[in-house]
Protein backbone atom coordinates (compact mmCIF):
# COMPACT_ATOMS: atom_id res chain seq x y z
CA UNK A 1 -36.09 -16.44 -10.23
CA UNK A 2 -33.49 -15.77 -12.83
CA UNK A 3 -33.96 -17.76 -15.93
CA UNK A 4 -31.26 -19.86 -17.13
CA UNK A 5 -33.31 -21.58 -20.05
CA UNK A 6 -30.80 -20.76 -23.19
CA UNK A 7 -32.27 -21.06 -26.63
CA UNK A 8 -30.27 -20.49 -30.14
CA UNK A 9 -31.84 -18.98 -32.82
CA UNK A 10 -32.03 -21.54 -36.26
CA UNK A 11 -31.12 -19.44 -38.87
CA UNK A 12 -28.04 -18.92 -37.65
CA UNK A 13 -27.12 -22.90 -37.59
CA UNK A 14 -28.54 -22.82 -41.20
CA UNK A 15 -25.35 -22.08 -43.06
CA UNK A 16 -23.05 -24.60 -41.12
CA UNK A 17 -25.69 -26.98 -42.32
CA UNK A 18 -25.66 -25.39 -46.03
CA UNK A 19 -21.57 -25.76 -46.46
CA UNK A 20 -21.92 -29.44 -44.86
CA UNK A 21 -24.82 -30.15 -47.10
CA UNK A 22 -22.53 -28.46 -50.05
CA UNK A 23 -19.75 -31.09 -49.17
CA UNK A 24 -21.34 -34.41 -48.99
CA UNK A 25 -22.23 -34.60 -45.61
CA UNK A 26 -25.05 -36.69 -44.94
CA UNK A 27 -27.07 -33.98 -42.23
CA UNK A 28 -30.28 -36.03 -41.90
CA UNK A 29 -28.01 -39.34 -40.74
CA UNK A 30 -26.92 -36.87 -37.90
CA UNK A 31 -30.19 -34.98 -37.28
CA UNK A 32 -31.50 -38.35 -36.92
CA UNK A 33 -29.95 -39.13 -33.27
CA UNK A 34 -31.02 -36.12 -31.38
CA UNK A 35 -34.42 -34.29 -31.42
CA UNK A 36 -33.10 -31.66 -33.58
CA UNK A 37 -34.74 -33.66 -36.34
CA UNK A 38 -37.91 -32.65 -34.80
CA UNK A 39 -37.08 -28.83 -35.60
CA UNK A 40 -39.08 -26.97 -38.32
CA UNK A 41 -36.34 -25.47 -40.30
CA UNK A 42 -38.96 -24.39 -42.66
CA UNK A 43 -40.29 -21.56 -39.68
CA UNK A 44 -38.98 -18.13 -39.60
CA UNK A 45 -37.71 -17.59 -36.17
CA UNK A 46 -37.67 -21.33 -35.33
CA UNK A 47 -35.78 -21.56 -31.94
CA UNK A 48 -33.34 -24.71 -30.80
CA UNK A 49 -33.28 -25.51 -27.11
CA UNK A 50 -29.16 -25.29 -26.14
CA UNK A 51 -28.75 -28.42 -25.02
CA UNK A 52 -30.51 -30.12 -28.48
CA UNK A 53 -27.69 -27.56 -30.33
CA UNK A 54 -25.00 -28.73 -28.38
CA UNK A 55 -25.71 -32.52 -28.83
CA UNK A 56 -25.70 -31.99 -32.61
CA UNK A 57 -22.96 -29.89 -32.94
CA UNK A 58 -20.93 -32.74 -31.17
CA UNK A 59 -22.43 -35.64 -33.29
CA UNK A 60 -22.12 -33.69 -36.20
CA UNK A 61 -18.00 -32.89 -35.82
CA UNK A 62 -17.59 -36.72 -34.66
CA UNK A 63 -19.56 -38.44 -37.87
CA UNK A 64 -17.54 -36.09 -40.22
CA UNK A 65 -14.13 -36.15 -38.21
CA UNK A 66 -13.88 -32.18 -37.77
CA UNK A 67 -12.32 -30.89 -35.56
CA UNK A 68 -13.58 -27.27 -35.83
CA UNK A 69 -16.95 -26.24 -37.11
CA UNK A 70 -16.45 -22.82 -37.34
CA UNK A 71 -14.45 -22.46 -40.36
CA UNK A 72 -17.38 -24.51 -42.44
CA UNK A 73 -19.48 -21.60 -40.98
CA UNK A 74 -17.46 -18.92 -41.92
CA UNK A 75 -17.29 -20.01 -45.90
CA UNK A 76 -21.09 -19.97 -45.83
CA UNK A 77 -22.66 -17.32 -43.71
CA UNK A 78 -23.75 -13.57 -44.80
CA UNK A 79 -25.11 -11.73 -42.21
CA UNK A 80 -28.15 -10.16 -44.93
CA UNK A 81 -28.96 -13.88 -45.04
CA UNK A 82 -29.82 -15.01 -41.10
CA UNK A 83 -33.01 -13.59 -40.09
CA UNK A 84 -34.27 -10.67 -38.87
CA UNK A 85 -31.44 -10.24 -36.43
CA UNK A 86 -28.46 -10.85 -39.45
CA UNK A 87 -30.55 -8.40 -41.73
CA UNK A 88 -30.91 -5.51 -39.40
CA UNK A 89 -27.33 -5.62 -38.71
CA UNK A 90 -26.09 -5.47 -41.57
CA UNK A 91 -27.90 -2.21 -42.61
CA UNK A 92 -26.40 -0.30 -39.81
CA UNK A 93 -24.56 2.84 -40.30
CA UNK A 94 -20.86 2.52 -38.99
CA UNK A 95 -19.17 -0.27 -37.26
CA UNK A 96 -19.99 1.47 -33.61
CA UNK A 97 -23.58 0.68 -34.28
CA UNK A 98 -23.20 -2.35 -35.72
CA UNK A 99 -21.47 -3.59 -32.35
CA UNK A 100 -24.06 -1.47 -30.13
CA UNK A 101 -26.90 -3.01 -31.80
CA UNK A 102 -25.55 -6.16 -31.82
CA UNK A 103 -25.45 -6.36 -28.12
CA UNK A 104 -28.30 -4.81 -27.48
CA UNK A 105 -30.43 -7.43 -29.94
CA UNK A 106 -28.17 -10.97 -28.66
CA UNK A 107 -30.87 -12.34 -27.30
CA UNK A 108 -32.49 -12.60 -29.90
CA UNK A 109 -29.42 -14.94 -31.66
CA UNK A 110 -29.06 -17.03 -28.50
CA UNK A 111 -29.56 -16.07 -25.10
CA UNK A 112 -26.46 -17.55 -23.29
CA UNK A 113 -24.25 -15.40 -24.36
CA UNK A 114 -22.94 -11.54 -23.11
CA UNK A 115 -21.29 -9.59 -25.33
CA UNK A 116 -19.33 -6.11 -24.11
CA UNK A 117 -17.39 -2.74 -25.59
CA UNK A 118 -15.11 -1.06 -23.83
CA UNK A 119 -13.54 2.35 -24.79
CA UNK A 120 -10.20 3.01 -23.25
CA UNK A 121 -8.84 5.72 -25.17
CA UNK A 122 -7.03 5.04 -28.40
CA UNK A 123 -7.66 1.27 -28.08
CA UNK A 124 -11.07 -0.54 -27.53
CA UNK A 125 -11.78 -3.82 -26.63
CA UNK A 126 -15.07 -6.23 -27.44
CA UNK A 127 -15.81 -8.87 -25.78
CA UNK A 128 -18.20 -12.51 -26.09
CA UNK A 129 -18.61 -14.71 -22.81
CA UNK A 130 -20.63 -17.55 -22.64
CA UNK A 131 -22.43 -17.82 -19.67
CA UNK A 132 -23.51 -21.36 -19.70
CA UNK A 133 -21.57 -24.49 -18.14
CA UNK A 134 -18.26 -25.15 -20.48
CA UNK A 135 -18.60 -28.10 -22.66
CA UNK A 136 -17.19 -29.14 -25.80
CA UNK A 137 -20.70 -28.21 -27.46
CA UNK A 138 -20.47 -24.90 -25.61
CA UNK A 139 -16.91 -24.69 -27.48
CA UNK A 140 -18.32 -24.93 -30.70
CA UNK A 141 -20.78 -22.90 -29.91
CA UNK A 142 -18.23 -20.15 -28.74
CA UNK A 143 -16.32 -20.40 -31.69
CA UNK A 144 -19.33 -20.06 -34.15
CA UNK A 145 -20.01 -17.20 -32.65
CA UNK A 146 -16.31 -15.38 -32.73
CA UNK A 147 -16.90 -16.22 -36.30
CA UNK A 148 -20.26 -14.29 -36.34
CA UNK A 149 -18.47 -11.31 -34.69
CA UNK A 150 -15.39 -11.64 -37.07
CA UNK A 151 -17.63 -11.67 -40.37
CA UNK A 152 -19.57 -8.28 -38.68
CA UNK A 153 -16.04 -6.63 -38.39
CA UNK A 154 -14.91 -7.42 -41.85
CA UNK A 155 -18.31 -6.44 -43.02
CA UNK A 156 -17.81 -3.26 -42.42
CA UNK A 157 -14.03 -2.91 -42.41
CA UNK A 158 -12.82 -4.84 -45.39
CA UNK A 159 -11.97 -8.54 -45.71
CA UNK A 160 -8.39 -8.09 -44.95
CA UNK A 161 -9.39 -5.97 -41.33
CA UNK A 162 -7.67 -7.77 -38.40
CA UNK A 163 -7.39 -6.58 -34.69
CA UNK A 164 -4.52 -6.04 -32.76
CA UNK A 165 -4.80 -8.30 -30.15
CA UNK A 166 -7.22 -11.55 -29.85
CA UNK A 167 -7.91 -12.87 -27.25
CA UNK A 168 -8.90 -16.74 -27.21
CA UNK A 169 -10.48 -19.52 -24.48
CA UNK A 170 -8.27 -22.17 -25.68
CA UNK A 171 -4.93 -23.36 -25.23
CA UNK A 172 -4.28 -23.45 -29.01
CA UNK A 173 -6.80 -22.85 -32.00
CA UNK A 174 -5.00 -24.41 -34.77
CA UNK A 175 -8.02 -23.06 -37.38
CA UNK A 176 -7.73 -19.55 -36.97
CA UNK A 177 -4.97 -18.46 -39.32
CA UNK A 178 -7.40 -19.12 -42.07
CA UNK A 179 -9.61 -16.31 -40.71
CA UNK A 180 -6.89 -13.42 -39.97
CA UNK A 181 -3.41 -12.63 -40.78
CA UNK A 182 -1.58 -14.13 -37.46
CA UNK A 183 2.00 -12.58 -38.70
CA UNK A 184 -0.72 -9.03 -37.72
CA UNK A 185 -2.28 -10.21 -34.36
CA UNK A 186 -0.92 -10.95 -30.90
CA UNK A 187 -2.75 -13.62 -30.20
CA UNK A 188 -3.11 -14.86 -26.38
CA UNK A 189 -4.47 -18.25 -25.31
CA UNK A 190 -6.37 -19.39 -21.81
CA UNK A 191 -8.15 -16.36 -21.46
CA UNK A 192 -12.43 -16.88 -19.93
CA UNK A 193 -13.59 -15.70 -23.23
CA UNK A 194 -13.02 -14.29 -26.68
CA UNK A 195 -11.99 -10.44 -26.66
CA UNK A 196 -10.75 -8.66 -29.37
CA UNK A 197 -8.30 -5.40 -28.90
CA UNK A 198 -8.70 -2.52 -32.10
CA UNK A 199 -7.65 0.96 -32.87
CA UNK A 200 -11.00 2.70 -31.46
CA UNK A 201 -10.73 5.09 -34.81
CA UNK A 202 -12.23 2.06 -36.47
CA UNK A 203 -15.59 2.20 -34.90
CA UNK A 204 -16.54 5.12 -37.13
CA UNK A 205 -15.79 3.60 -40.25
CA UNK A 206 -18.72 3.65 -42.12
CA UNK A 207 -20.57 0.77 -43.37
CA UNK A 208 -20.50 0.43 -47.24
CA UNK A 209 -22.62 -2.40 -47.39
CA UNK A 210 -26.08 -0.53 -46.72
CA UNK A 211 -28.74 -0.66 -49.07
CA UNK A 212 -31.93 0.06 -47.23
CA UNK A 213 -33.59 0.53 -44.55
CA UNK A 214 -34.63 -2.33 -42.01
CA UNK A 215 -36.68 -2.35 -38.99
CA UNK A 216 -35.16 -3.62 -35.94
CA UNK A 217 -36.27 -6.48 -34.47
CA UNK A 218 -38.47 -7.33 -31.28
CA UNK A 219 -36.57 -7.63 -28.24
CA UNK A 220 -38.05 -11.01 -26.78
CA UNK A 221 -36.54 -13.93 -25.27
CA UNK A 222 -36.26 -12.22 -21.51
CA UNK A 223 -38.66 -14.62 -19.13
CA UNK A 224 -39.39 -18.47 -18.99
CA UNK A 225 -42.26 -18.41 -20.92
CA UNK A 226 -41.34 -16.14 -23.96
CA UNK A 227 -38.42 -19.08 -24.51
CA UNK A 228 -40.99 -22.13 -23.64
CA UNK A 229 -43.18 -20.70 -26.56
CA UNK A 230 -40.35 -20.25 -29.20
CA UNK A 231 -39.38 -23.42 -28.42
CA UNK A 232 -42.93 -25.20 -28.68
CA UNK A 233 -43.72 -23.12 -31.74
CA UNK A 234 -40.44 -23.99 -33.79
CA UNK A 235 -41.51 -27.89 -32.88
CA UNK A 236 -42.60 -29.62 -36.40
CA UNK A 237 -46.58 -29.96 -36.00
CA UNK A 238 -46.90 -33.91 -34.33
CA UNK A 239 -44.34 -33.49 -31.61
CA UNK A 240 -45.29 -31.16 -28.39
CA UNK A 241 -42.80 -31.52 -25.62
CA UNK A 242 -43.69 -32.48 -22.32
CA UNK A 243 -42.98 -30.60 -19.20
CA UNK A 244 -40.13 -33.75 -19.33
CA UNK A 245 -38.51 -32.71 -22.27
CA UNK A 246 -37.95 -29.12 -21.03
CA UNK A 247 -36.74 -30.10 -17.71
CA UNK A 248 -33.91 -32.01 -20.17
CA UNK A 249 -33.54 -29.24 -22.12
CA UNK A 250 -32.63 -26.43 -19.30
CA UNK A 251 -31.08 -29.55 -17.29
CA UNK A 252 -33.65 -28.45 -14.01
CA UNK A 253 -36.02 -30.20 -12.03
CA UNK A 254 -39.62 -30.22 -13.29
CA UNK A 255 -40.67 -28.25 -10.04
CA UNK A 256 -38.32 -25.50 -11.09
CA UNK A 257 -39.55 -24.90 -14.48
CA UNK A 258 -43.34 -24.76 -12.66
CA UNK A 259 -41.83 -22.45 -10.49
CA UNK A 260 -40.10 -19.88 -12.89
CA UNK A 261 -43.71 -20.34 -14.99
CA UNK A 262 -45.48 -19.74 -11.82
CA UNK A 263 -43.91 -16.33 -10.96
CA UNK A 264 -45.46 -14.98 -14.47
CA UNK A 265 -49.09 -16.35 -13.23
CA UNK A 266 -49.00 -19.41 -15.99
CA UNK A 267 -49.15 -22.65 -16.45
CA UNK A 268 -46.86 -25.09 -18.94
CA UNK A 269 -50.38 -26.63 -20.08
CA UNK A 270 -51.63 -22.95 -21.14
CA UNK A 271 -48.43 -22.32 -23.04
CA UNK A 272 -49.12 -25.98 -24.73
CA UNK A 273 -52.61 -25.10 -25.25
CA UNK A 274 -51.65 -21.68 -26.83
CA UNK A 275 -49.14 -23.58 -29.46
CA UNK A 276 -51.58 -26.31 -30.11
CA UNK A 277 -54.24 -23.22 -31.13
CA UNK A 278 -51.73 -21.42 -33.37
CA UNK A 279 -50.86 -24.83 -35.17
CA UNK A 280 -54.41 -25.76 -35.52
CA UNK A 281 -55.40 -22.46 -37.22
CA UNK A 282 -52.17 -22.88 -39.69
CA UNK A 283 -53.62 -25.56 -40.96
CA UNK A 284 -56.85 -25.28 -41.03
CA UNK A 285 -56.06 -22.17 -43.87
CA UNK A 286 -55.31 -25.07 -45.60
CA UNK A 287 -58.24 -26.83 -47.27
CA UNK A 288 -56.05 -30.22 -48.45
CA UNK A 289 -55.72 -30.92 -44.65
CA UNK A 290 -58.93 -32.88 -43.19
CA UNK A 291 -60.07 -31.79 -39.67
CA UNK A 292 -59.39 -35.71 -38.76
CA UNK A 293 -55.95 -34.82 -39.85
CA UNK A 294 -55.46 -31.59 -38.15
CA UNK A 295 -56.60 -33.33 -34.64
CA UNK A 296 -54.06 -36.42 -34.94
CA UNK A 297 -51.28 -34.01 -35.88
CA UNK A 298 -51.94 -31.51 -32.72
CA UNK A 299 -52.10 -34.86 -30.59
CA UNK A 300 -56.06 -34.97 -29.86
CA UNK A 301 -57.40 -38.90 -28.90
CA UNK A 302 -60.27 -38.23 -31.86
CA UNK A 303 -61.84 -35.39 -33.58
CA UNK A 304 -64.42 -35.19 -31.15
CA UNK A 305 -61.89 -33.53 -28.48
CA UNK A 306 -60.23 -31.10 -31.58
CA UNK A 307 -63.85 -29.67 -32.34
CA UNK A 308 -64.18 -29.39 -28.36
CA UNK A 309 -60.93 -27.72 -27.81
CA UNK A 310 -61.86 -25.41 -30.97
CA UNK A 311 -64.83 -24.07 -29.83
CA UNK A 312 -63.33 -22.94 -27.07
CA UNK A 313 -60.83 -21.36 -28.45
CA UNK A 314 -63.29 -19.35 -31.36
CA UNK A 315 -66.79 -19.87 -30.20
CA UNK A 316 -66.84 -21.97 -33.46
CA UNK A 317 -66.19 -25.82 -35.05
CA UNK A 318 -63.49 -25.65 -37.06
CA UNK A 319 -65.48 -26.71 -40.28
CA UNK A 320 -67.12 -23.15 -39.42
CA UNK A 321 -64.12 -21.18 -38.99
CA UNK A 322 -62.74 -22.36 -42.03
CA UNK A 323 -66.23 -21.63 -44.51
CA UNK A 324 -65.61 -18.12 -42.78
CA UNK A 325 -62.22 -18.04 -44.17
CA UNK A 326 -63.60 -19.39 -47.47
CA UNK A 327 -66.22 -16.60 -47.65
């Protein structure tokens, strides 16, 4: 069964958040109506179910009266800056890797999305579809992410860099004449997705910006349970979602999310076990934190249960495991 579970990586909604933040915007007042709040910013690699991204974006745009959220994201975001992901392609060589690897590592930004080069000659064209249901979230969404695709190509190609032809899923995008020289670009409206048309000698332009070397990252985010786990790992310790909450968040049946699990040979309450294990042991490094507290914050009914579960898990209490650490 092919997966349509979408998840968005959180550092790159990090510096829309930053340049609200910046202006006065009161974030946490949003944050506060969806589970986004819930999030642990704080983790490397944290992942955002779609549908939690696309509720915020919305709520976010209507308690600040913006219309467009991209151009916020656009003042603030460096590609050295988001992750993994941002930092790897920015050290690429020439703008033809830069695009290559950027396809060939989207999942790990946000999985809904399909990116595409095509050589034709003396012009090229690059492409971004969405592949989820249109929304306005999904709008936003699509915009942030021409923006993400726009910085890469002035990144490399100099600030004032604009393509020939743009292509846009709108009727009108009354925002983008701050990002390019429009009196320089045929611009054409309606179209399924953004595309951008370019002189093909400018994918060997070299990239300027390099200044060492960066591994790339781990290609992940391909089956049902590799996105389950981001998403249960990026939780904040004290909320584990239910096999509920991810049938809302992929907008599926229950059954179907046993199902897709089932084809791998697991079980949702393995992949919750397996988070609650990894939480437990991040915390038990740290001394400050009582084992009472560790159990109430991983959800056990008393200590009793924790130690239990523990054991299991190390063939030792945790009072044990952490005087091991100690020694």
């Amino acid at each position: 069964m092919k997966t349509n579970y979408h998840v968005y990586n959180q550092s790159f909604l990090t510096p829309l958040l930053q340049g609200f933040s910046k202006s006065g915007a009161n974030i946490n007042t949003t944050a506060s109506k969806s589970l986004i709040k819930k999030i642990d910013f704080e983790r490397e690699g944290a992942y955002i179910p779609m549908s939690i991204l696309y509720e915020f974006l919305i709520n976010l745009s209507e308690d600040h009266d913006v219309n467009n959220l991209a151009n916020e994201f656009y003042m603030q975001m460096n590609f050295n800056e988001l992750g993994e992901y941002g930092e790897f392609i920015s050290q690429c060589n020439d703008m033809l890797t830069v695009i290559l690897d950027g396809i060939r590592y989207e999942s790990i930004f946000q999985t809904n999305t399909r990116m595409n080069l095509e050589v034709k000659g003396p012009m090229t064209r690059f492409s971004q579809m969405h592949i989820d249901p249109n929304s306005k979230g999904r709008e936003f969404a699509e915009d942030i992410a021409f923006i993400m695709a726009l910085k890469g190509f002035k990144m490399v190609l100099g600030k004032d860099w604009n393509p020939k032809i743009l292509h846009v899923p709108r009727t009108s995008v009354n925002w983008i004449d701050r990002l390019i020289d429009v009196r320089k670009v045929n611009i054409t409206y309606s179209n399924p997705y953004y595309a951008w048309d370019f002189d093909s000698k400018w994918l060997y332009s070299k990239n300027h910006t390099t200044s060492k070397d960066v591994a790339a990252p781990l290609i992940s985010n391909s089956t049902t349970s590799e996105r389950i786990i981001k998403i249960l790992d990026s939780f904040k310790t004290g909320y584990f979602p239910t096999l509920v909450d991810f049938s809302d968040f992929f907008n599926v049946s229950q059954r179907t999310v046993v199902r897709s699990l089932q084809q791998e040979g697991l079980k949702y309450s393995a992949l919750l076990e397996r988070s609650l294990f990894k939480k437990s042991l991040e915390m038990i490094n740290d001394e400050s934190i009582s084992i009472n507290e560790i159990s109430d914050s991983i959800g056990y009914a008393n200590a009793q249960n924790f130690i239990r579960a523990f054991k299991k898990w190390t063939n030792t209490t945790p009072n044990e495991y952490r005087k091991l650490l100690i020694a």
